[in-house]
Protein backbone atom coordinates (compact mmCIF):
# COMPACT_ATOMS: atom_id res chain seq x y z
CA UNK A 1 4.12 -4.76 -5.87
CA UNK A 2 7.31 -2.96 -7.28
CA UNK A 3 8.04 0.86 -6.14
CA UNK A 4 10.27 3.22 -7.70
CA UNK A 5 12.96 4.13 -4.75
CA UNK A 6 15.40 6.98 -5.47
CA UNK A 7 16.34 9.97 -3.32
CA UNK A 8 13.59 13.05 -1.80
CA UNK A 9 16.06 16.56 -2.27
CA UNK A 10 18.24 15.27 -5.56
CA UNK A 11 19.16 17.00 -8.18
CA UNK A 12 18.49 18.95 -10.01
CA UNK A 13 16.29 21.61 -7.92
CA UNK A 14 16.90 24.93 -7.34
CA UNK A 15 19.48 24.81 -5.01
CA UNK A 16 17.76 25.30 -2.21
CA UNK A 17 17.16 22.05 -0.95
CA UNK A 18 19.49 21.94 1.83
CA UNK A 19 18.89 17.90 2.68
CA UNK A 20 18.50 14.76 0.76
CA UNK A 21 16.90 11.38 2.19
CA UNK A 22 17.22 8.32 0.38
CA UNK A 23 14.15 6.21 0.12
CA UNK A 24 14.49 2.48 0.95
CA UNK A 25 12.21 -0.20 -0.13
CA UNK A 26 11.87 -3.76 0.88
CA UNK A 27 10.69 -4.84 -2.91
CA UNK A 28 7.17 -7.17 -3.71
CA UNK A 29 5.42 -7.43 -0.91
CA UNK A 30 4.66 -11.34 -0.15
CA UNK A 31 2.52 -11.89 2.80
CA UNK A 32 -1.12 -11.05 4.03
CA UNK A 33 0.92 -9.19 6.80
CA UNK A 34 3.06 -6.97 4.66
CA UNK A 35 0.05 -6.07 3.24
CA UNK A 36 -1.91 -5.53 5.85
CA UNK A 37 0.90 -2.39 7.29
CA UNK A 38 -0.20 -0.45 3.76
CA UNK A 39 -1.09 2.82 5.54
CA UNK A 40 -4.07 4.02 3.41
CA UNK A 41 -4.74 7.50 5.63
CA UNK A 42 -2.96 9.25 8.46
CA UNK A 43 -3.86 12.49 10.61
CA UNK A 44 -3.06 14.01 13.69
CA UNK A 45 -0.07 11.32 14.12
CA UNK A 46 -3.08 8.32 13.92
CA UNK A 47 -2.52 6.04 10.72
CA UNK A 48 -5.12 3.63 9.43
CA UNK A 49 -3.46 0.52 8.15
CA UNK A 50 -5.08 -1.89 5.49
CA UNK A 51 -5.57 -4.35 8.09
CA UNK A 52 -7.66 -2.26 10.04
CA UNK A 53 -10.58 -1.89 7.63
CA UNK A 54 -10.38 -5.65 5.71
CA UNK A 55 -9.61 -9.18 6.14
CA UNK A 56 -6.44 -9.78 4.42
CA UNK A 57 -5.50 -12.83 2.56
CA UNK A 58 -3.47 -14.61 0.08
CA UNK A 59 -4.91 -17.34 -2.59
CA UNK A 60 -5.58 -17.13 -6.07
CA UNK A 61 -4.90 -14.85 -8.45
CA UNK A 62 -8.27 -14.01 -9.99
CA UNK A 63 -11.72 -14.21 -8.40
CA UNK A 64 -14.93 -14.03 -8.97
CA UNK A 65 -17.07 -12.59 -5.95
CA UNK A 66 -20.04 -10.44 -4.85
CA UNK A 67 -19.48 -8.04 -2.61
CA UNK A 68 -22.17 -7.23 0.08
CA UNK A 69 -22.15 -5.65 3.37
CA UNK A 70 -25.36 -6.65 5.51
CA UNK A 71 -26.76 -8.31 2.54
CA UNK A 72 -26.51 -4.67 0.18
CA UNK A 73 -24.16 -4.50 -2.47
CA UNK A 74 -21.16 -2.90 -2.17
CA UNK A 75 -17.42 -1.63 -3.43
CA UNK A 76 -15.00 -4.62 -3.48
CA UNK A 77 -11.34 -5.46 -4.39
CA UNK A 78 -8.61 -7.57 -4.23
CA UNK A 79 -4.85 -7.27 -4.12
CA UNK A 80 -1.78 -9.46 -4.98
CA UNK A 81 1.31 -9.63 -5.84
CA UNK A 82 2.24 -9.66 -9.94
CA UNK A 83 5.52 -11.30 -11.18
């Protein structure tokens, strides 16, 4: 996983930004942990992390699966790392 980093408040705006923050980034992302702390929602100062909803793992890069949920199809996917 690659993310653009940069700065929140640089130039140009309108002048009115009165702060800048830079934005830090550890780079690809290589274990089942580091995966797992993707926040995918947050309110009222409660985040869900990845690993909350799904079993996280690392293995090959292209699988073939089914995906059912008490024995009725449903929505799957998998993530990893590209080099």
């Amino acid at each position: 996983m690659q993310a653009a980093a940069g700065t929140v408040g640089q130039e140009p705006t309108k002048g009115e930004q009165q702060f800048q923050y830079p934005i830090v980034v550890e780079g690809r992302l290589t274990s089942a942990d580091e995966f797992g702390n993707i926040a995918i929602k947050a309110a009222n100062g409660n985040v869900l992390h990845l690993k909350d909803v799904a079993r996280l793992e690392l293995g090959k890069k292209a699988y073939n699966f089914a995906a059912l949920q008490n024995g009725i199809p449903s929505a799957g996917f998998c993530c990893f790392p590209s080099k």
